[in-house]
C-alpha atoms as a PDB file:
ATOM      1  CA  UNK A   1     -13.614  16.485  24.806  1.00  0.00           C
ATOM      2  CA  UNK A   2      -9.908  14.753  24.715  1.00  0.00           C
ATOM      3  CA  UNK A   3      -9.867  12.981  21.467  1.00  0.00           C
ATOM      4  CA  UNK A   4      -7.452  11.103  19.801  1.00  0.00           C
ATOM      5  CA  UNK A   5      -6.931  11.696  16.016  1.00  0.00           C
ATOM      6  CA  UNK A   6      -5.467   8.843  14.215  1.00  0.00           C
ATOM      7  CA  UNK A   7      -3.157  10.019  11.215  1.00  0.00           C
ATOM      8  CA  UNK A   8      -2.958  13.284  12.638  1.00  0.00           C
ATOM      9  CA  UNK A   9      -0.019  13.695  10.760  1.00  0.00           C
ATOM     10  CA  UNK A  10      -2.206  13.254   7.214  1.00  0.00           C
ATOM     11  CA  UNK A  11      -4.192  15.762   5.527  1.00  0.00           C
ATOM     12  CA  UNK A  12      -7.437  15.585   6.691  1.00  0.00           C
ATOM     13  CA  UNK A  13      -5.841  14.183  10.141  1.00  0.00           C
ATOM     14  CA  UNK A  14      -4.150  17.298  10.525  1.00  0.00           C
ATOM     15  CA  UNK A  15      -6.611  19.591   9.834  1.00  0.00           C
ATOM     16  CA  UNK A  16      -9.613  17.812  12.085  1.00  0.00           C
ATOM     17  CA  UNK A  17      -6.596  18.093  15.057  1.00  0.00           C
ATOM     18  CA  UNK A  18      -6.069  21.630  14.549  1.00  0.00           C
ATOM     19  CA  UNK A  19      -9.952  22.565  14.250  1.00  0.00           C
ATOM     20  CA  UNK A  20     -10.189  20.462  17.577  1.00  0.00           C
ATOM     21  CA  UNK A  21      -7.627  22.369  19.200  1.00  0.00           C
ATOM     22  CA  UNK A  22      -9.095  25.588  17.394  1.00  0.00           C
ATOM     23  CA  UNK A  23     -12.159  24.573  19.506  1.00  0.00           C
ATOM     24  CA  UNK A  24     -10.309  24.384  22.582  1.00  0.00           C
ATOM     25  CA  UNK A  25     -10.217  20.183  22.990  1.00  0.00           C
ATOM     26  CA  UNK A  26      -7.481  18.189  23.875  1.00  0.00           C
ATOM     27  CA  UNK A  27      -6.121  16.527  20.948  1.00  0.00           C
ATOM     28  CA  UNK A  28      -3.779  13.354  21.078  1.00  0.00           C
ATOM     29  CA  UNK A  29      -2.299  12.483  17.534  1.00  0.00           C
ATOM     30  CA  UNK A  30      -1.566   8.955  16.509  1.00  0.00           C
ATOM     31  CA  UNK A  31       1.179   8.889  13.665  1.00  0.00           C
ATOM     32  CA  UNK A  32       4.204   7.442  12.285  1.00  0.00           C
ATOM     33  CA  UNK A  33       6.220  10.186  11.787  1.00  0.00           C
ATOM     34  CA  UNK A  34       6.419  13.344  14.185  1.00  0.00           C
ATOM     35  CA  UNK A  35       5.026  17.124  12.816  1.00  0.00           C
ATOM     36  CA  UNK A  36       6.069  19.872  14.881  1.00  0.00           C
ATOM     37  CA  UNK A  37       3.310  22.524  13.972  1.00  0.00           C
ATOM     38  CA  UNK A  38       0.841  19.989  15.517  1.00  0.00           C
ATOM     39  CA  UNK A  39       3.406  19.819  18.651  1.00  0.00           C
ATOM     40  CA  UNK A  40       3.291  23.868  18.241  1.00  0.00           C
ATOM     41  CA  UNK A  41      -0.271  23.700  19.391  1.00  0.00           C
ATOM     42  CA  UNK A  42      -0.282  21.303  21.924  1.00  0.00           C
ATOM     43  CA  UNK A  43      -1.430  18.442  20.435  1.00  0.00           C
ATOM     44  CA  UNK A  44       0.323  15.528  22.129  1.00  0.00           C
ATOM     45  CA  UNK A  45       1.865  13.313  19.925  1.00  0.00           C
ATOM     46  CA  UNK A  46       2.075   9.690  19.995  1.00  0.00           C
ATOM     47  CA  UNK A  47       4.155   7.887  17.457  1.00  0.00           C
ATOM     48  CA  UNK A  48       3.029   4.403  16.051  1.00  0.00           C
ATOM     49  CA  UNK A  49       1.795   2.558  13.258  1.00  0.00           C
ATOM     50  CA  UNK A  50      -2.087   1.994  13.455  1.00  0.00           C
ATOM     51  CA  UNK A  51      -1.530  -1.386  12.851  1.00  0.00           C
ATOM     52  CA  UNK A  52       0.413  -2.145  16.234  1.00  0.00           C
ATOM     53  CA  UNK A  53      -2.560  -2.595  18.946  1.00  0.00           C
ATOM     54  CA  UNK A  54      -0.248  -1.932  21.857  1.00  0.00           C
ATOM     55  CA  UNK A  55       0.011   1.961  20.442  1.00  0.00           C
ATOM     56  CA  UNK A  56      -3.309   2.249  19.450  1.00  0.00           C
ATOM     57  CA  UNK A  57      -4.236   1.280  23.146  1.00  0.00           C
ATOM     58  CA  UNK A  58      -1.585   3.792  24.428  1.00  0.00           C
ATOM     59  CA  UNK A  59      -2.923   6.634  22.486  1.00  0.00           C
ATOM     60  CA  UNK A  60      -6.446   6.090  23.281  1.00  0.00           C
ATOM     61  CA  UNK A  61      -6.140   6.050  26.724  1.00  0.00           C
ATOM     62  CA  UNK A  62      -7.876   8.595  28.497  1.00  0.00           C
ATOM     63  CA  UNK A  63      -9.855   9.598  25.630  1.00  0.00           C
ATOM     64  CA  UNK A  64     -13.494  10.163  25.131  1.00  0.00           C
ATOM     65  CA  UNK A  65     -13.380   9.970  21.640  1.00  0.00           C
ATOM     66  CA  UNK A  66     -11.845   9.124  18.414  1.00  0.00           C
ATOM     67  CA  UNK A  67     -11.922  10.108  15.055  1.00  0.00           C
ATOM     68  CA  UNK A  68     -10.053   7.134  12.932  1.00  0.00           C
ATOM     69  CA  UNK A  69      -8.365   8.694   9.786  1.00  0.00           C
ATOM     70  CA  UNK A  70      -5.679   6.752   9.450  1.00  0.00           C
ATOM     71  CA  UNK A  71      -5.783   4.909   6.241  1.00  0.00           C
ATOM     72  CA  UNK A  72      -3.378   3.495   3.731  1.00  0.00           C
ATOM     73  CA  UNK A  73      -4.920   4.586   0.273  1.00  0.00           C
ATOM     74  CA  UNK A  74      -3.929   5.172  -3.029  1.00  0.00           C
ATOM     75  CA  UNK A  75      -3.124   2.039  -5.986  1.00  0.00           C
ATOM     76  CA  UNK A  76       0.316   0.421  -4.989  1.00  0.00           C
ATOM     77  CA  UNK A  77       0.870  -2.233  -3.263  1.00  0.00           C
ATOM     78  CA  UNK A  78       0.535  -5.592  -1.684  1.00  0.00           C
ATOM     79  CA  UNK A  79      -3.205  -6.535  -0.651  1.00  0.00           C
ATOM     80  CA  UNK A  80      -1.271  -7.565   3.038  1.00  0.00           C
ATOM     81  CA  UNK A  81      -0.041  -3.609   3.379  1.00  0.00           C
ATOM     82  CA  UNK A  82      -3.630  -2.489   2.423  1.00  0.00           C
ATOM     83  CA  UNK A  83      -5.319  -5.133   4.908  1.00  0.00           C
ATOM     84  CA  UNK A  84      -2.925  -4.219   8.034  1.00  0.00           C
ATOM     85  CA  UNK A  85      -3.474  -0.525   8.213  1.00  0.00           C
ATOM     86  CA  UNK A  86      -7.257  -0.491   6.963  1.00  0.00           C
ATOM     87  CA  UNK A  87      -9.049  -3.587   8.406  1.00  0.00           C
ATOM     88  CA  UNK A  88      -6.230  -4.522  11.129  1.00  0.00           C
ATOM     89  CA  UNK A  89      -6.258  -0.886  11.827  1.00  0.00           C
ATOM     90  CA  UNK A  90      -9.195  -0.725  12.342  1.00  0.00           C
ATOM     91  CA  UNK A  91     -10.170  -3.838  14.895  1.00  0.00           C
ATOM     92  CA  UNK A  92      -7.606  -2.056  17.115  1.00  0.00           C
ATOM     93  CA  UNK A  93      -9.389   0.799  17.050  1.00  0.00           C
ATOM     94  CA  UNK A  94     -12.232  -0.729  18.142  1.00  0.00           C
ATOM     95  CA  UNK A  95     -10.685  -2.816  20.663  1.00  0.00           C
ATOM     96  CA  UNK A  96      -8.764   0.665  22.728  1.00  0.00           C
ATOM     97  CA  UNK A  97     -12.884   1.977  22.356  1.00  0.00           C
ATOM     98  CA  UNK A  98     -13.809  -1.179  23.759  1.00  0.00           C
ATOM     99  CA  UNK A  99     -10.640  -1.338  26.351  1.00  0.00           C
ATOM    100  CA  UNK A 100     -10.722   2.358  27.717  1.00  0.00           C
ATOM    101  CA  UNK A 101     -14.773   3.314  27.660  1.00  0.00           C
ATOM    102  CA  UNK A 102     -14.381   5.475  24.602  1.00  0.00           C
ATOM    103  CA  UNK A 103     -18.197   6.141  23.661  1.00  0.00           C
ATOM    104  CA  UNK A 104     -17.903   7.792  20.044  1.00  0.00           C
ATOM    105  CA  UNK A 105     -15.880   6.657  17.209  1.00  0.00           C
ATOM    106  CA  UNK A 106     -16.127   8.725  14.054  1.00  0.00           C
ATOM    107  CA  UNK A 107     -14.733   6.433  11.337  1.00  0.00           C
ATOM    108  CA  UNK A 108     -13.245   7.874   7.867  1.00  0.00           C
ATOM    109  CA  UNK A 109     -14.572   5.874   5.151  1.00  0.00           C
ATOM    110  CA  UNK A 110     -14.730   6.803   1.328  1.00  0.00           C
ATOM    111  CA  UNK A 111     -17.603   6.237  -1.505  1.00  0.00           C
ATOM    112  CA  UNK A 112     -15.593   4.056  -3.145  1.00  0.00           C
ATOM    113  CA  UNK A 113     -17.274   1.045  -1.268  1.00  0.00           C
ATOM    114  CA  UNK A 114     -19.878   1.631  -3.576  1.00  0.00           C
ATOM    115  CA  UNK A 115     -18.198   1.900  -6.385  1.00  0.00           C
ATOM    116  CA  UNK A 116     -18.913  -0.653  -9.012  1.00  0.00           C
ATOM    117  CA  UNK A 117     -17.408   0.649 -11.959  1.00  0.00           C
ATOM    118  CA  UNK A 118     -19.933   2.703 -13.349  1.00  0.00           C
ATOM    119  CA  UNK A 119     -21.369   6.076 -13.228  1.00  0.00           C
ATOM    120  CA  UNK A 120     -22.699   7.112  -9.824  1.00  0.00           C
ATOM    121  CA  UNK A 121     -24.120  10.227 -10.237  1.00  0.00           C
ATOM    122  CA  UNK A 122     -27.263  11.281  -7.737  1.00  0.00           C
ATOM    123  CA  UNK A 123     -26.987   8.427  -5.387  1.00  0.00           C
ATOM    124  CA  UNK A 124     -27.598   8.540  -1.879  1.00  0.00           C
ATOM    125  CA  UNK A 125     -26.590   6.251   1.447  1.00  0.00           C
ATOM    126  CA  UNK A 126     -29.207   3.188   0.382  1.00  0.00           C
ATOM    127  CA  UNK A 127     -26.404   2.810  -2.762  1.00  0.00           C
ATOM    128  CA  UNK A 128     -25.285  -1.095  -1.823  1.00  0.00           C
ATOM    129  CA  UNK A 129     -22.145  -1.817  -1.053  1.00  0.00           C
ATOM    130  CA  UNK A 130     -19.885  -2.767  -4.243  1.00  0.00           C
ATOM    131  CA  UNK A 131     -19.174  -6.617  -4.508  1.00  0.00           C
ATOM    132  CA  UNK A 132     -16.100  -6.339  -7.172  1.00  0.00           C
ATOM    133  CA  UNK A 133     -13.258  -4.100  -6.283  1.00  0.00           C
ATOM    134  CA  UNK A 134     -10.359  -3.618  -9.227  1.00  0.00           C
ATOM    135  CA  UNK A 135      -8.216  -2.008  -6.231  1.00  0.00           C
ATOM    136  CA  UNK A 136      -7.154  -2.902  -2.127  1.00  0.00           C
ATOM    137  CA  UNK A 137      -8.197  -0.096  -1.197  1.00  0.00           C
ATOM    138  CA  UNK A 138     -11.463   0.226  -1.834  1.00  0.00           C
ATOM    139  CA  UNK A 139     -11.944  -3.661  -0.667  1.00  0.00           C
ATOM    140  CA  UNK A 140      -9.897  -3.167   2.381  1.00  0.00           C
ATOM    141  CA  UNK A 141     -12.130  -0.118   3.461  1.00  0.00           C
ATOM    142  CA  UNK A 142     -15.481  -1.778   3.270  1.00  0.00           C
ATOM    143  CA  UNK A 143     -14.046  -4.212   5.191  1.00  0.00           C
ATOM    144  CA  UNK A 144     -13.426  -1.752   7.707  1.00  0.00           C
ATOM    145  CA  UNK A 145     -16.493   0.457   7.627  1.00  0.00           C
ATOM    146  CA  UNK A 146     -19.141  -2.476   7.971  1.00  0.00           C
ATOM    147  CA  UNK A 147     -16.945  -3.497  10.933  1.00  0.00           C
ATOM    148  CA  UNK A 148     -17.628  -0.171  12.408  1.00  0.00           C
ATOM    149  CA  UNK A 149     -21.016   0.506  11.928  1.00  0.00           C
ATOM    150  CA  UNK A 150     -21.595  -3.434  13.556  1.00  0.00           C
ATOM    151  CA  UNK A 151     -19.569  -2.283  16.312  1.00  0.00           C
ATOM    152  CA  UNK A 152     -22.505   0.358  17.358  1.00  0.00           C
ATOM    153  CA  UNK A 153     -23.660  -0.330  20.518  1.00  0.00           C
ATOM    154  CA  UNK A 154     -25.004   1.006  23.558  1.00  0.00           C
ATOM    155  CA  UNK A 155     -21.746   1.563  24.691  1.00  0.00           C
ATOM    156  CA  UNK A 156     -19.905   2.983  21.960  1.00  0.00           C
ATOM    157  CA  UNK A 157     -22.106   5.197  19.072  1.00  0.00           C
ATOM    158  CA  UNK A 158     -20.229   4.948  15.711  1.00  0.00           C
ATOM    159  CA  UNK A 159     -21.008   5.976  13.082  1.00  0.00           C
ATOM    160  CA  UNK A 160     -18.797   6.683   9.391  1.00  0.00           C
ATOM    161  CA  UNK A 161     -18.273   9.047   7.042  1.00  0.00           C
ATOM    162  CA  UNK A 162     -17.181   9.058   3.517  1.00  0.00           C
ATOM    163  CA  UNK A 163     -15.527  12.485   2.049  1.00  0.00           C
ATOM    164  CA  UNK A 164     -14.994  12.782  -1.847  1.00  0.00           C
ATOM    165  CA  UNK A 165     -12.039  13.932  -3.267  1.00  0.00           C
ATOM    166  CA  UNK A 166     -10.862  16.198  -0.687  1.00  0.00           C
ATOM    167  CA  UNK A 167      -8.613  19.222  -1.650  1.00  0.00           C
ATOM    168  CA  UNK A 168      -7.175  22.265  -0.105  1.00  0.00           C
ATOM    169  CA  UNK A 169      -4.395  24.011   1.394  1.00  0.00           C
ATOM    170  CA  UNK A 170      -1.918  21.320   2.909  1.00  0.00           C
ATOM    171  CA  UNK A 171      -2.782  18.509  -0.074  1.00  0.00           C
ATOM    172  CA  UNK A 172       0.557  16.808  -0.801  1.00  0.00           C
ATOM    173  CA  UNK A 173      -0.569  14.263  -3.030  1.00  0.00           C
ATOM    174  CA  UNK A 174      -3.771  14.807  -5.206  1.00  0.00           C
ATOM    175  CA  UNK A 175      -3.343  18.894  -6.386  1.00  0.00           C
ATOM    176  CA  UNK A 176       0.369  18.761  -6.666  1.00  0.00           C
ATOM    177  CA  UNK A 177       0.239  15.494  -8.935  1.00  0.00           C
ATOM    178  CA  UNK A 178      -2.446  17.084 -11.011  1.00  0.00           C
ATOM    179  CA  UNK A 179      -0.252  20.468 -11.165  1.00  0.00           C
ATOM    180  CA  UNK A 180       3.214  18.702 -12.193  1.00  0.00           C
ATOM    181  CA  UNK A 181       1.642  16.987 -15.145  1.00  0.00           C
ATOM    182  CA  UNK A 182       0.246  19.707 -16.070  1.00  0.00           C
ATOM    183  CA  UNK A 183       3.373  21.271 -16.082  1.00  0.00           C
ATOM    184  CA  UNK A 184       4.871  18.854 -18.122  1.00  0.00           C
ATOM    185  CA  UNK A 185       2.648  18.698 -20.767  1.00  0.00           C
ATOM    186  CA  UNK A 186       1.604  15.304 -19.688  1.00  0.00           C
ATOM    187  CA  UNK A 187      -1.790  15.620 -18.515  1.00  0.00           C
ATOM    188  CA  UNK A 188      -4.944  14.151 -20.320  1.00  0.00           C
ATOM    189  CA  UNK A 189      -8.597  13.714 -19.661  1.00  0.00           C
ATOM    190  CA  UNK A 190      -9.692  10.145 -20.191  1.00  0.00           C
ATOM    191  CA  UNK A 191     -13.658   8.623 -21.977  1.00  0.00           C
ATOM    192  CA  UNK A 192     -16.033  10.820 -22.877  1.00  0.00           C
ATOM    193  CA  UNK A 193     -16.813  14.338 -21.393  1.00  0.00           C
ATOM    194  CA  UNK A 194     -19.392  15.896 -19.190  1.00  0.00           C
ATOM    195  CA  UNK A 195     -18.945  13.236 -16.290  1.00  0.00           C
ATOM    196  CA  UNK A 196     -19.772  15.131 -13.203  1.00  0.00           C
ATOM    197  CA  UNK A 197     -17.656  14.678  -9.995  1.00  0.00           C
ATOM    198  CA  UNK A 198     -18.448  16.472  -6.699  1.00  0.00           C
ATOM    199  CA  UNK A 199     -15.270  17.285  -4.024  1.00  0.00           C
ATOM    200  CA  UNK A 200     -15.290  17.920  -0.566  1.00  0.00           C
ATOM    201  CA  UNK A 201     -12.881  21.305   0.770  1.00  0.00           C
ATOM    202  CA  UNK A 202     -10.776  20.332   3.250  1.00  0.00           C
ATOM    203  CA  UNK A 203     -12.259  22.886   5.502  1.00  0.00           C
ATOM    204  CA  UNK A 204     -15.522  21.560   5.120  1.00  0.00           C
ATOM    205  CA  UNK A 205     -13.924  17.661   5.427  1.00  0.00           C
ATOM    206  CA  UNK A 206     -13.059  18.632   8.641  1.00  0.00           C
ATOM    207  CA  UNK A 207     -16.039  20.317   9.901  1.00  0.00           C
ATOM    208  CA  UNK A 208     -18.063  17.168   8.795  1.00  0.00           C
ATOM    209  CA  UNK A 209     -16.119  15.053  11.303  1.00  0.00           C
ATOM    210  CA  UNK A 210     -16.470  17.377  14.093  1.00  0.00           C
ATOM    211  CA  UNK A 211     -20.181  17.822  13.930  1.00  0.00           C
ATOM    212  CA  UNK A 212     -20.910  14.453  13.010  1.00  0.00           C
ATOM    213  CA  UNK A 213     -18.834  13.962  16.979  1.00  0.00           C
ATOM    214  CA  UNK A 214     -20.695  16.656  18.769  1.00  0.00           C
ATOM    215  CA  UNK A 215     -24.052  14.743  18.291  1.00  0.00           C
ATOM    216  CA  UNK A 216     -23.071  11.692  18.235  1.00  0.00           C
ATOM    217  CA  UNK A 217     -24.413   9.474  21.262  1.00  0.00           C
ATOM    218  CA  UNK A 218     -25.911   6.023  21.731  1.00  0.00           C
ATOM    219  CA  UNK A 219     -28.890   5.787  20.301  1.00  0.00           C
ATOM    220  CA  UNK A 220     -28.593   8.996  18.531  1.00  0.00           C
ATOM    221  CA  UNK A 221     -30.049   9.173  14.569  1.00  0.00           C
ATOM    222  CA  UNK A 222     -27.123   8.694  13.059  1.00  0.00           C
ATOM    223  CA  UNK A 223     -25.349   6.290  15.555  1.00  0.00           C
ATOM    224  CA  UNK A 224     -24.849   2.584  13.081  1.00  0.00           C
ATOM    225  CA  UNK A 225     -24.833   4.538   9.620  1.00  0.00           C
ATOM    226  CA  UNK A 226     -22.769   6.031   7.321  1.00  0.00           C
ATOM    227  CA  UNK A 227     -22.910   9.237   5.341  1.00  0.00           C
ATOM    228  CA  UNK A 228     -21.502  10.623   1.660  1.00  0.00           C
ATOM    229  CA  UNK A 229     -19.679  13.764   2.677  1.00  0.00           C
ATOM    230  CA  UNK A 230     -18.744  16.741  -0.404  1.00  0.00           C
ATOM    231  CA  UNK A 231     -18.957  20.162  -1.067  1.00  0.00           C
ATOM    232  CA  UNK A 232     -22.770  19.655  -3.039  1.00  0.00           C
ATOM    233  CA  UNK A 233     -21.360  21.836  -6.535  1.00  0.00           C
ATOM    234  CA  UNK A 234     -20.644  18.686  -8.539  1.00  0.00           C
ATOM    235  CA  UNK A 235     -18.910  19.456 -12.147  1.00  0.00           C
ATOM    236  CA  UNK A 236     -17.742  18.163 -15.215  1.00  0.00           C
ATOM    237  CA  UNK A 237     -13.984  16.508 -14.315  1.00  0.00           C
ATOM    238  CA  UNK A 238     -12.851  19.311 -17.414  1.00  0.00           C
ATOM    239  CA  UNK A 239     -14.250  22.006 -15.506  1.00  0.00           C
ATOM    240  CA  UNK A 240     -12.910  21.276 -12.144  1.00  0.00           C
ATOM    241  CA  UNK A 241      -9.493  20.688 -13.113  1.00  0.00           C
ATOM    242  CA  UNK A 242      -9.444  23.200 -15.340  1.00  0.00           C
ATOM    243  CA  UNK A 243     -10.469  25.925 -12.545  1.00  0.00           C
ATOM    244  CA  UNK A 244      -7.645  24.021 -10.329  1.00  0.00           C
ATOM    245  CA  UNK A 245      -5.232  24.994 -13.276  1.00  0.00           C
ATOM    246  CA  UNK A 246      -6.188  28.364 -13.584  1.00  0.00           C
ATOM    247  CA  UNK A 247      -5.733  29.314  -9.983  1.00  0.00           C
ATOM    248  CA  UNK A 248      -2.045  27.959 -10.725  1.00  0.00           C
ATOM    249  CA  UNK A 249      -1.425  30.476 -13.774  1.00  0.00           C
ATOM    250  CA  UNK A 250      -1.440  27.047 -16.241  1.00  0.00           C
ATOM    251  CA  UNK A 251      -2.809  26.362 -19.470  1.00  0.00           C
ATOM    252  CA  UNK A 252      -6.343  24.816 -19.715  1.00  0.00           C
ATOM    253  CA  UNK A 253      -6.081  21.021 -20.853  1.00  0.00           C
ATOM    254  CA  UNK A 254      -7.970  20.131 -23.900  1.00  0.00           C
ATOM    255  CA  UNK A 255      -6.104  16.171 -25.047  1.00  0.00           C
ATOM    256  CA  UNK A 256      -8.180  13.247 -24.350  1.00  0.00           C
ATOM    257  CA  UNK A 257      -7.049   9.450 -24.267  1.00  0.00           C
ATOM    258  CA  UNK A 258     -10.215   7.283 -25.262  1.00  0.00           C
ATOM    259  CA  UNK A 259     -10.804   5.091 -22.744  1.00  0.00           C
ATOM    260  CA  UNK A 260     -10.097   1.722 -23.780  1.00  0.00           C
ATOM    261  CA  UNK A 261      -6.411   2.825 -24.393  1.00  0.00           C
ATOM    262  CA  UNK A 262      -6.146   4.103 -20.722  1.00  0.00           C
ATOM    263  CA  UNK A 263      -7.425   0.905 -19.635  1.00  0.00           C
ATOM    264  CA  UNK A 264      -4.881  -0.647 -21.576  1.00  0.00           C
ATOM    265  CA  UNK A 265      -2.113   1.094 -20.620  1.00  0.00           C
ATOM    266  CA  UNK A 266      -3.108   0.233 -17.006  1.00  0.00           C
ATOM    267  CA  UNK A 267      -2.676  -3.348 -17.676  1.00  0.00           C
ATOM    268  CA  UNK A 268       0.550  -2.974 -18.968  1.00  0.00           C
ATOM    269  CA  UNK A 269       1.745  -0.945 -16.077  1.00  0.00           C
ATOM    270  CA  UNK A 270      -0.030  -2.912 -13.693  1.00  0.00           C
ATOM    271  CA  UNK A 271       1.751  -6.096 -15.191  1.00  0.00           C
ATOM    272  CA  UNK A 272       5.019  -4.458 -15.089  1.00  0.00           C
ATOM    273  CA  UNK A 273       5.402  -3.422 -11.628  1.00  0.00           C
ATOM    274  CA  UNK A 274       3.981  -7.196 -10.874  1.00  0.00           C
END
């Protein structure tokens, strides 16, 4: 296939271009900021912000299909900067499928458009969609992912999938955060233990992407829906970050902050950087 990669330049961006390429498909990355070991193995680069349709277009041209990573995630920040690169995103997305005959668009999503604040533990794909979000993100990307899976057609098969906690080789954000406070003393579990949590490999992030493409198809069973993606080994948070800090030659963590003072502490942060 020739397939373009939005946020190829991300962490699981990067490493479903490189397993593409590994596969021996032409890759185009869409992304901001240019990353020469993609370049290295001839994935052509295209820099642009997802949000601009005129480079979306450009990048998709010539493509047969598109995995769309590219996401703005995380807490900070304006509901606007969430919107443009998820939803707005998105629609242009859609429209280069729509504008250049791309057939299969493989759509990144996360299970936090379920989320409703309390334990979800054993759930499966007929989980409804959340109708409270505390965060953008979350909001913005339910936004997006019912736009895709409304989007299947007989024309274009879509379909979205929604990886938990990804980690692996290449993270820049989640393992080194957890690893620095750990560092500095500064790291704390929060409400009671024994809450299970399952995470998805990167390896296996990636892989889930690429299959979900190869049999993908109008029509196809899983063409319209959307799918919780993780390594199936959920474990108590204490337990999986603890094994994290052992492979790192640090200290187990033990402190917990109840959590009504966490939640408190949130407000106050949140009403500070207001």
């Amino acid at each position: 296939m020739r397939a373009l990669v939005t946020g190829g330049g991300g962490f699981l961006g990067g490493a479903i271009a490189c397993e593409l390429r590994a596969q021996g498909h032409a890759v185009v990355s869409l992304q901001r900021s240019a990353v020469p070991a993609l370049a290295a193995l001839g994935i052509e680069i295209v820099r642009g912000d997802i949000a601009d349709v005129d480079s979306v277009s450009r990048a998709a041209r010539g493509c047969d299909t598109v995995f769309h990573v590219a996401a703005k995630a995380g807490s900070w920040g304006s509901y606007q900067s969430y919107f443009d690169a998820n939803v707005l995103g998105t629609r242009n997305v859609l429209a280069a499928c729509r504008a250049h005959g791309i057939g299969r668009l493989v759509h990144t999503s996360t299970p936090s458009v379920v989320h409703r604040g309390g334990d979800l533990e054993g759930v499966d794909e007929s989980t409804p969609y959340a109708t409270h979000f505390l965060a953008h993100y979350p909001a913005t990307k339910l936004q997006a992912e019912r736009e895709v899976l409304a989007a299947n057609s007989p024309t274009l098969a879509t379909v979205a999938l929604r990886p938990h906690l990804i980690w692996g080789p290449g993270d820049a954000h989640l393992l080194p955060r957890i690893l620095e406070r750990a560092r500095r003393g500064r790291l704390r579990f929060i409400g009671a233990p024994g809450k299970r949590i399952d995470a998805t490999y990167i390896d296996n992030a990636a892989s889930a992407h690429l299959l979900a493409a190869a049999t993908l198809a109008p029509g196809s069973a899983h063409a319209g829906k959307a799918y919780f993606i993780s390594n199936g080994e959920p474990l108590a948070v204490e337990e999986m970050i603890n094994r994290l800090l052992a492979c790192a030659d640090l200290p187990s963590v033990r402190k917990r902050v109840p959590l009504p003072v966490a939640y408190a502490i949130g407000g106050v942060l949140e009403a500070v950087y207001g």
